[in-house]
N, C-alpha and C. Protein backbone atom coordinates (compact mmCIF):
# COMPACT_ATOMS: atom_id res chain seq x y z
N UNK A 1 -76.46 -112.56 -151.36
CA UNK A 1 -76.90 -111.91 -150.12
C UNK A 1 -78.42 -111.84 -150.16
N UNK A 2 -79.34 -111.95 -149.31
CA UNK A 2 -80.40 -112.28 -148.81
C UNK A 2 -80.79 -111.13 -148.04
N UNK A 3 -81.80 -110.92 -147.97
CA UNK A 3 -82.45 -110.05 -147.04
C UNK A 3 -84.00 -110.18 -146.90
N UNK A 4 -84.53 -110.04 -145.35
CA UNK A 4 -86.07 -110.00 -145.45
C UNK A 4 -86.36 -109.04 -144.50
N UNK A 5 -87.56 -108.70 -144.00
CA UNK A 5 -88.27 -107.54 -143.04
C UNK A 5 -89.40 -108.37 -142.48
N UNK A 6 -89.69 -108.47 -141.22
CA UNK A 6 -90.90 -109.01 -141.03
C UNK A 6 -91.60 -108.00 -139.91
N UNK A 7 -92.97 -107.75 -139.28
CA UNK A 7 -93.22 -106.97 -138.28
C UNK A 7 -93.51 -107.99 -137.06
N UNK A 8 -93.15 -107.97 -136.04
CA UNK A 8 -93.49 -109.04 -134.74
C UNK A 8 -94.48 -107.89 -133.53
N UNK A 9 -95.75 -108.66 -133.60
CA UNK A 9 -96.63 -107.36 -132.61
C UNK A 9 -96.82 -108.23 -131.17
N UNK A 10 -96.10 -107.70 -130.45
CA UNK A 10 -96.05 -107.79 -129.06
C UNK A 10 -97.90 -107.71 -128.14
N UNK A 11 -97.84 -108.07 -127.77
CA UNK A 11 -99.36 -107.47 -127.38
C UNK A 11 -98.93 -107.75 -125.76
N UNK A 12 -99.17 -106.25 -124.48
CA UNK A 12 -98.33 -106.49 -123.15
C UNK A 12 -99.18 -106.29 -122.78
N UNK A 13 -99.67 -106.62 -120.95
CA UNK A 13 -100.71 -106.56 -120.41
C UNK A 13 -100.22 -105.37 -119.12
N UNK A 14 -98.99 -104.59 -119.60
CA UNK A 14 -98.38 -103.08 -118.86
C UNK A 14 -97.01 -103.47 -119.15
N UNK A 15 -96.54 -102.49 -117.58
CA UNK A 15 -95.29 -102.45 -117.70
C UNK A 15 -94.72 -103.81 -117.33
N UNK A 16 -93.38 -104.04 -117.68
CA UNK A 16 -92.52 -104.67 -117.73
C UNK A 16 -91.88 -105.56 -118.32
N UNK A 17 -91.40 -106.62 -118.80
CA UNK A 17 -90.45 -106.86 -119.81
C UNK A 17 -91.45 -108.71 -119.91
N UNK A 18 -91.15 -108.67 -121.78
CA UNK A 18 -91.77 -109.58 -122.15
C UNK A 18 -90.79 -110.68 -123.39
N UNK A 19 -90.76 -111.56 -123.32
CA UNK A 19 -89.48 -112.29 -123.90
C UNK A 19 -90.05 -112.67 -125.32
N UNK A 20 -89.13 -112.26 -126.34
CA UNK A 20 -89.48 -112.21 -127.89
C UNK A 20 -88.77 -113.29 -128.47
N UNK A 21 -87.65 -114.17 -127.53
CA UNK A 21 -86.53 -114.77 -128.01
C UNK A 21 -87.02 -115.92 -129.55
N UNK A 22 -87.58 -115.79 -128.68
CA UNK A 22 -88.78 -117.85 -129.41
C UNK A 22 -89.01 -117.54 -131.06
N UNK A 23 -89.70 -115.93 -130.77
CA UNK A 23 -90.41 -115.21 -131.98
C UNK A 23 -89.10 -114.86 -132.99
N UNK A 24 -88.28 -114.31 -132.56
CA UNK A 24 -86.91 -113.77 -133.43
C UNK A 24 -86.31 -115.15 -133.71
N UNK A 25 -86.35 -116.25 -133.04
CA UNK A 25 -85.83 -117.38 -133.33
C UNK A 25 -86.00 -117.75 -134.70
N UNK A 26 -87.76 -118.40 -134.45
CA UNK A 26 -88.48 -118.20 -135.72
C UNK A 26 -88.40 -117.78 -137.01
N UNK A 27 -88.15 -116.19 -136.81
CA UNK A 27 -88.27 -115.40 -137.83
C UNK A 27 -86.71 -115.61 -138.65
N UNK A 28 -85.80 -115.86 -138.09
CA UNK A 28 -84.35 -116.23 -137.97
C UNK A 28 -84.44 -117.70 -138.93
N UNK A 29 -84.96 -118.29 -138.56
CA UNK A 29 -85.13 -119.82 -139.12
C UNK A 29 -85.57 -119.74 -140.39
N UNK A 30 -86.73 -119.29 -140.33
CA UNK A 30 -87.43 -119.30 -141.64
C UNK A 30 -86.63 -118.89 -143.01
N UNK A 31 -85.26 -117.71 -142.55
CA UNK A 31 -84.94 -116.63 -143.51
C UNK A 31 -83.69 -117.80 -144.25
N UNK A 32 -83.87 -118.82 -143.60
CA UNK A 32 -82.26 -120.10 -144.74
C UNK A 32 -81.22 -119.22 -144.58
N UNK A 33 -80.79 -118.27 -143.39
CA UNK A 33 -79.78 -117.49 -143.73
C UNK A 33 -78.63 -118.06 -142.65
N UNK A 34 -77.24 -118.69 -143.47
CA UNK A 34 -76.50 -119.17 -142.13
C UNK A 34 -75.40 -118.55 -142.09
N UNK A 35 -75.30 -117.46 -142.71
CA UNK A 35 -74.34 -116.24 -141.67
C UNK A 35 -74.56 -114.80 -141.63
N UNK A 36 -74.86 -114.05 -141.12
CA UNK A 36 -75.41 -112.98 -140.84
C UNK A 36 -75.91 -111.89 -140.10
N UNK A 37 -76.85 -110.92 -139.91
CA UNK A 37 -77.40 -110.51 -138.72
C UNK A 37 -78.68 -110.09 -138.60
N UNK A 38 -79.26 -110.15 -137.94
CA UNK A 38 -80.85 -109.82 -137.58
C UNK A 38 -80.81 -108.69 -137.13
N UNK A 39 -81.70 -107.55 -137.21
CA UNK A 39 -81.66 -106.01 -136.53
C UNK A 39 -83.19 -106.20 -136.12
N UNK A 40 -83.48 -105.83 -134.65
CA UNK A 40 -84.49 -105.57 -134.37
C UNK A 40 -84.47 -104.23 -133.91
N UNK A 41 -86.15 -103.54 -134.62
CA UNK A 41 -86.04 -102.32 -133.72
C UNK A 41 -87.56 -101.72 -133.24
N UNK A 42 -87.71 -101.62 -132.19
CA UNK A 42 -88.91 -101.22 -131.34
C UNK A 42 -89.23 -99.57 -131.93
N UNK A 43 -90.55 -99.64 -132.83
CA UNK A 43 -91.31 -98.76 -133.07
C UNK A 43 -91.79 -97.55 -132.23
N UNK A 44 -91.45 -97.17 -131.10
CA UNK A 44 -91.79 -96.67 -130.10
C UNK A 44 -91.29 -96.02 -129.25
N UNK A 45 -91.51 -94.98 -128.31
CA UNK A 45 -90.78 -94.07 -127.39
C UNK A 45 -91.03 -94.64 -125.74
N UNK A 46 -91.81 -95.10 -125.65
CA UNK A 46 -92.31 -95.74 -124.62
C UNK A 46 -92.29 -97.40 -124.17
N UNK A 47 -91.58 -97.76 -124.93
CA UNK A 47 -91.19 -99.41 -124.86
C UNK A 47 -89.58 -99.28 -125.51
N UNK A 48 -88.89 -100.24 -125.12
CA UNK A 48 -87.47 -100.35 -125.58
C UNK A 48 -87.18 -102.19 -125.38
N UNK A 49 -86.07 -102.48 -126.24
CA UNK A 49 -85.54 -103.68 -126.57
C UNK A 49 -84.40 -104.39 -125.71
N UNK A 50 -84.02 -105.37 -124.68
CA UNK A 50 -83.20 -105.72 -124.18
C UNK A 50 -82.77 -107.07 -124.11
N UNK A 51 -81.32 -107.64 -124.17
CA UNK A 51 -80.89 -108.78 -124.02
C UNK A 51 -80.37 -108.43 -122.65
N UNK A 52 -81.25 -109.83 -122.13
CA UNK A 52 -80.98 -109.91 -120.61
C UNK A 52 -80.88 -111.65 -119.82
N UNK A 53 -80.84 -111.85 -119.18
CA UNK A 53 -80.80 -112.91 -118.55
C UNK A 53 -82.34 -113.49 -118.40
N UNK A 54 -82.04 -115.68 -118.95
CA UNK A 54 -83.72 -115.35 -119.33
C UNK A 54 -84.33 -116.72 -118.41
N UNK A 55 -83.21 -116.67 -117.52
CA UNK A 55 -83.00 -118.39 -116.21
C UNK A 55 -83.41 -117.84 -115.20
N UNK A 56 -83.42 -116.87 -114.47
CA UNK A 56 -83.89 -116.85 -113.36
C UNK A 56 -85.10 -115.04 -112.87
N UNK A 57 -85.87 -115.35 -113.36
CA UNK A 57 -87.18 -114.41 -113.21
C UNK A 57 -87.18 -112.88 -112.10
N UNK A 58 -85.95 -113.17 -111.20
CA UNK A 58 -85.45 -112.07 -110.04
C UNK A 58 -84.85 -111.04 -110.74
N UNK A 59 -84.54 -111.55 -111.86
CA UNK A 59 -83.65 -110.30 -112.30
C UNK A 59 -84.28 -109.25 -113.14
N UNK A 60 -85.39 -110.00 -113.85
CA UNK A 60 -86.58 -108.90 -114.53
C UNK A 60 -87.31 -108.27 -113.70
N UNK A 61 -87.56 -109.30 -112.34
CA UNK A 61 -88.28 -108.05 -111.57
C UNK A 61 -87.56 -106.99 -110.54
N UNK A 62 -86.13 -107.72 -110.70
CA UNK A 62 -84.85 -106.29 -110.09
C UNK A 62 -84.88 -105.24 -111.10
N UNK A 63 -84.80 -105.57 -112.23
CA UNK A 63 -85.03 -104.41 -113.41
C UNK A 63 -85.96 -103.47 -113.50
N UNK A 64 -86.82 -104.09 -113.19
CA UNK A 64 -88.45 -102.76 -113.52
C UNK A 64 -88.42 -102.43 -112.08
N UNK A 65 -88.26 -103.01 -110.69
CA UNK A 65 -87.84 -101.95 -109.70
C UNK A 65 -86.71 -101.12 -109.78
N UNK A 66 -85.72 -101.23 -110.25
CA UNK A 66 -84.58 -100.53 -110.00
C UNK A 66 -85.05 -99.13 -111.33
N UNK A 67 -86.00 -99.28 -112.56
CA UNK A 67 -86.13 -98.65 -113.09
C UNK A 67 -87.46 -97.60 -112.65
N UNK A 68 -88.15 -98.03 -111.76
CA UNK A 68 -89.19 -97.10 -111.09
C UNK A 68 -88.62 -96.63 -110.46
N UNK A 69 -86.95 -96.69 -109.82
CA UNK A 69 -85.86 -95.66 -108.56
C UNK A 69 -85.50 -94.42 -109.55
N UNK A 70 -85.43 -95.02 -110.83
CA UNK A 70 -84.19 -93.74 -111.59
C UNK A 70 -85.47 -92.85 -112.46
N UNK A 71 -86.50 -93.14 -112.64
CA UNK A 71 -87.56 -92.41 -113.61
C UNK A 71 -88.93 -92.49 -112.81
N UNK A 72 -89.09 -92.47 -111.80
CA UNK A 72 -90.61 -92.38 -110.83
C UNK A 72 -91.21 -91.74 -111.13
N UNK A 73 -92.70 -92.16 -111.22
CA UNK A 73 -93.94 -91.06 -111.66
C UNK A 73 -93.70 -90.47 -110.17
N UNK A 74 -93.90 -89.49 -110.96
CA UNK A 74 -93.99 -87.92 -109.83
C UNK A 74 -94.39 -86.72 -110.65
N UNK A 75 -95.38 -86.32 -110.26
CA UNK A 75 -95.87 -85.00 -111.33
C UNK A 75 -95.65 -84.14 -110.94
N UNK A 76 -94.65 -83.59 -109.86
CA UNK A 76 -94.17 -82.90 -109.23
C UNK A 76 -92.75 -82.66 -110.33
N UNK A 77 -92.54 -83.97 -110.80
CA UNK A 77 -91.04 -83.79 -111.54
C UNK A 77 -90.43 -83.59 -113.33
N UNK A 78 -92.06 -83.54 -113.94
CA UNK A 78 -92.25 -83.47 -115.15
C UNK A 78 -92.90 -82.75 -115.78
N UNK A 79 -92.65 -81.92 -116.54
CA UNK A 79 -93.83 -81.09 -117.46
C UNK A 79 -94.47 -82.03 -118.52
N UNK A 80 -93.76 -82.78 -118.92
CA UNK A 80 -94.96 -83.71 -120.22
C UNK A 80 -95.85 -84.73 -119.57
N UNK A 81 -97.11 -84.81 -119.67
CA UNK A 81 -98.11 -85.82 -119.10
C UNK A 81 -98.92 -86.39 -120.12
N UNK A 82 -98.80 -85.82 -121.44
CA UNK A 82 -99.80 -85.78 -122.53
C UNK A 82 -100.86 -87.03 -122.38
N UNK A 83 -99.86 -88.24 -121.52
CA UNK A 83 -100.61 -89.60 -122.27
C UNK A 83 -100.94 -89.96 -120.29
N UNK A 84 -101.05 -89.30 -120.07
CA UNK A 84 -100.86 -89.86 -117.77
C UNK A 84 -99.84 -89.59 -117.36
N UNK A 85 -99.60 -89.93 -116.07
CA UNK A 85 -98.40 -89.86 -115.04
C UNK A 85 -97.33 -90.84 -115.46
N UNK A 86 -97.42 -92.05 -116.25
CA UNK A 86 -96.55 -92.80 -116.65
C UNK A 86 -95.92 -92.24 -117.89
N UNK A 87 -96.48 -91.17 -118.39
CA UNK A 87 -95.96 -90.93 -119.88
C UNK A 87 -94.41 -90.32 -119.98
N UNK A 88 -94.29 -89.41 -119.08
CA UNK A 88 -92.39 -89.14 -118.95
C UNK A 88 -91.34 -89.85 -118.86
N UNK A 89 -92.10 -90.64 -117.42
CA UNK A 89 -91.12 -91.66 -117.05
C UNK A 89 -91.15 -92.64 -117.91
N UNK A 90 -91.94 -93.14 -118.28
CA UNK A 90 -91.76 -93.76 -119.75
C UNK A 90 -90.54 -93.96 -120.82
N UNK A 91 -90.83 -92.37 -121.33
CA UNK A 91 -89.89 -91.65 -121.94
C UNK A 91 -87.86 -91.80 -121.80
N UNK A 92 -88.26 -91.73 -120.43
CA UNK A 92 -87.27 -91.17 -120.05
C UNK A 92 -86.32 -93.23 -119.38
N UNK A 93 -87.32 -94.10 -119.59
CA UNK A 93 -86.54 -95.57 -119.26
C UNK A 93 -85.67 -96.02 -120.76
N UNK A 94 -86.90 -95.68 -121.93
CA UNK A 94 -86.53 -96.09 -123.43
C UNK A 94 -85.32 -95.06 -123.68
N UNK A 95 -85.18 -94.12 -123.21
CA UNK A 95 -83.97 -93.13 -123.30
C UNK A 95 -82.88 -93.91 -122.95
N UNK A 96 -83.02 -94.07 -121.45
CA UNK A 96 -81.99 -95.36 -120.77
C UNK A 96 -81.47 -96.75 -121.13
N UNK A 97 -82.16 -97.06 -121.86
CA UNK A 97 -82.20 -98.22 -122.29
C UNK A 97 -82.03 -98.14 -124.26
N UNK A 98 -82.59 -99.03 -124.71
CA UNK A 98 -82.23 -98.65 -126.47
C UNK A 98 -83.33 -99.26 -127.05
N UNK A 99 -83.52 -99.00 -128.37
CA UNK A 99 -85.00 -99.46 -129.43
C UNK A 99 -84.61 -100.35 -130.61
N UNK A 100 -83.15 -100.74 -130.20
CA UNK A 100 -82.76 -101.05 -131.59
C UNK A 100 -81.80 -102.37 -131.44
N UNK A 101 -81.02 -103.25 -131.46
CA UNK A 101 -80.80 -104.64 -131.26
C UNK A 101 -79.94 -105.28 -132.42
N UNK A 102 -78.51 -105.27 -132.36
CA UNK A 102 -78.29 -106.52 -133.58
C UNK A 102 -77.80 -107.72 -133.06
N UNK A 103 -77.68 -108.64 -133.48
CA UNK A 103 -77.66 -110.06 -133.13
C UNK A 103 -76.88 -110.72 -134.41
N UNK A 104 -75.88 -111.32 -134.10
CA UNK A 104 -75.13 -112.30 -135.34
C UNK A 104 -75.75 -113.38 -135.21
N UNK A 105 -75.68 -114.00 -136.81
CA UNK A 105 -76.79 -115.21 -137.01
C UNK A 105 -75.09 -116.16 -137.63
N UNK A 106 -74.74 -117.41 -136.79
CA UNK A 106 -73.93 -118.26 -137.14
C UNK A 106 -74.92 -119.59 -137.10
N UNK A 107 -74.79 -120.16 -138.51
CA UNK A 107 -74.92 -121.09 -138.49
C UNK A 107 -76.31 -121.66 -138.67
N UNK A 108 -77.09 -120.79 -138.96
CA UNK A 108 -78.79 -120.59 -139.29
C UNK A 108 -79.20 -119.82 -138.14
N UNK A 109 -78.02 -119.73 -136.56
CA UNK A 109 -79.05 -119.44 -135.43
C UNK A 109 -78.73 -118.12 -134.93
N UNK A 110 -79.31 -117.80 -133.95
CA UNK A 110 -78.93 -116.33 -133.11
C UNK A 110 -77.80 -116.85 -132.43
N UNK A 111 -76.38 -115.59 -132.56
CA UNK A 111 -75.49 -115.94 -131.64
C UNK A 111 -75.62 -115.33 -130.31
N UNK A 112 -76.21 -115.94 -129.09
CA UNK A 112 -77.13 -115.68 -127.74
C UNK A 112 -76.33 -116.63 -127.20
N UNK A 113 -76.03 -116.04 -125.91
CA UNK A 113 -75.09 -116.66 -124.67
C UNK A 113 -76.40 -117.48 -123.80
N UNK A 114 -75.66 -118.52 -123.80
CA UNK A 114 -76.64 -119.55 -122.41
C UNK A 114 -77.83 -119.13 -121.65
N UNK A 115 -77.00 -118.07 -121.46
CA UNK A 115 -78.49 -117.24 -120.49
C UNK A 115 -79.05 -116.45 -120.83
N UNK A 116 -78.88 -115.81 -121.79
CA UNK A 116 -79.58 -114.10 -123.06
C UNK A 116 -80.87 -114.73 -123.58
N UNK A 117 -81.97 -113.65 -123.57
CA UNK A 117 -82.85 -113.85 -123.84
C UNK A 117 -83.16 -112.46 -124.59
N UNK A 118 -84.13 -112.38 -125.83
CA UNK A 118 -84.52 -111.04 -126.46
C UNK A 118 -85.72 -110.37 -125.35
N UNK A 119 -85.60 -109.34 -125.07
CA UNK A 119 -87.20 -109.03 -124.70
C UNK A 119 -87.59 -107.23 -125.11
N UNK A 120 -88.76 -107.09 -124.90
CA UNK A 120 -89.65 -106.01 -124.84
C UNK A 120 -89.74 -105.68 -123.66
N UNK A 121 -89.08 -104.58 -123.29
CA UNK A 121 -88.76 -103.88 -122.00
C UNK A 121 -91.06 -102.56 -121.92
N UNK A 122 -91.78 -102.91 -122.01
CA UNK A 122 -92.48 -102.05 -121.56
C UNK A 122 -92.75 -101.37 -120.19
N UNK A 123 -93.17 -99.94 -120.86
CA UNK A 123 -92.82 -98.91 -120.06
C UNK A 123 -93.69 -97.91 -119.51
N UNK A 124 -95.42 -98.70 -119.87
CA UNK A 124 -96.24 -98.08 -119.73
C UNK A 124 -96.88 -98.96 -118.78
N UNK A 125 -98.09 -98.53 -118.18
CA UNK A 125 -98.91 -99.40 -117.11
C UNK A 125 -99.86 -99.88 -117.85
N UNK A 126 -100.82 -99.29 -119.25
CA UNK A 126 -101.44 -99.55 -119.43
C UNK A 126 -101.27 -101.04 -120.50
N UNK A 127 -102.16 -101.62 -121.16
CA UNK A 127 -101.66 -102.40 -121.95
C UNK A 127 -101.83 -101.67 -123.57
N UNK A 128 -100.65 -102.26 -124.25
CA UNK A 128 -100.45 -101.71 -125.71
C UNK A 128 -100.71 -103.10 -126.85
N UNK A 129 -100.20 -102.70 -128.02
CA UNK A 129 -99.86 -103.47 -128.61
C UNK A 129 -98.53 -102.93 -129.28
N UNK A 130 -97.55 -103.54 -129.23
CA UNK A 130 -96.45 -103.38 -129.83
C UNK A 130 -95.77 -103.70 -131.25
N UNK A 131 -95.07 -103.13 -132.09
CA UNK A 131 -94.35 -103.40 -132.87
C UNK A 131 -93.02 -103.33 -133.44
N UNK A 132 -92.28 -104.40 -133.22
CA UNK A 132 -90.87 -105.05 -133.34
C UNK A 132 -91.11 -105.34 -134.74
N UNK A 133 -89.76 -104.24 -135.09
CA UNK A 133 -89.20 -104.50 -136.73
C UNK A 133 -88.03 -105.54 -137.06
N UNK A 134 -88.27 -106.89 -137.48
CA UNK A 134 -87.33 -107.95 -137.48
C UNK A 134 -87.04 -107.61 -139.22
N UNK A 135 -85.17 -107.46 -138.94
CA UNK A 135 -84.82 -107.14 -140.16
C UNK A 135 -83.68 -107.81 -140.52
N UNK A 136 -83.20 -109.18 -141.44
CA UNK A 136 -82.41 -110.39 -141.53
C UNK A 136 -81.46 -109.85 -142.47
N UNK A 137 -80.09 -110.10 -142.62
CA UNK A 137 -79.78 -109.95 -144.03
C UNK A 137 -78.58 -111.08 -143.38
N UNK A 138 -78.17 -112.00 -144.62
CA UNK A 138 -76.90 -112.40 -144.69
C UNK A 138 -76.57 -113.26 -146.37
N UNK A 139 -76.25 -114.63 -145.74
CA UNK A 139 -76.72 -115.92 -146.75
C UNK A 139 -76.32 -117.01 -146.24
């Protein structure tokens, strides 16, 4: 049994979702591991991890609208602001959503459906730099 850890730093230019697939691929490849699983997990309260559809571009931007309906800056509707007006709602999408990701590795590769893609759901306006914990184990 095999195991490695690597860190993958996202770097986003705000909100909305950024595709890691290529990068976890990579990191997947490198590890000679052909059965197993990869765990990714987003360092953060304000960014979160999603497998989503990665063919047609309408659906990421149905996502980050449909997610400004359920968590809207409104400072009318939040007591925490510590970091701006985006900082609750923030909070409160990575709540909705998850930080953490496993993936079966058959065959050296990610087991990912036709259309699944990894991404970095960000949740802030401003730009960050991110860090995705890529964590392999099999043989």
């Amino acid at each position: 049994m095999r195991q490695s850890l690597e860190h993958l730093r996202v770097d986003v230019r705000g909100r909305g979702l950024v595709e890691i697939t290529s990068k976890v691929r990579e990191f997947v490849t490198r590890q000679s591991i052909e059965t197993g699983l990869v765990t990714l997990f987003c360092r953060h309260t304000s960014a979160s991890l999603l497998i989503q559809e990665n063919a047609d571009p309408s659906v990421r931007r149905d996502l980050e609208r449909y997610f400004e309906t359920i968590a809207p800056e409104d400072a009318r509707r939040y007591e925490h602001d510590t970091e701006g007006p985006d900082d609750m709602p923030a909070h409160l999408r990575t709540a909705l959503t998850q930080v953490q990701l496993s993936i079966p590795i058959e065959h050296g590769a990610l087991v990912l459906g036709t259309w699944q893609g990894i991404y970095l759901f960000e949740h802030r306006k401003q730009p960050h730099q991110r860090d995705v914990v890529m964590h392999a184990i099999g043989e």
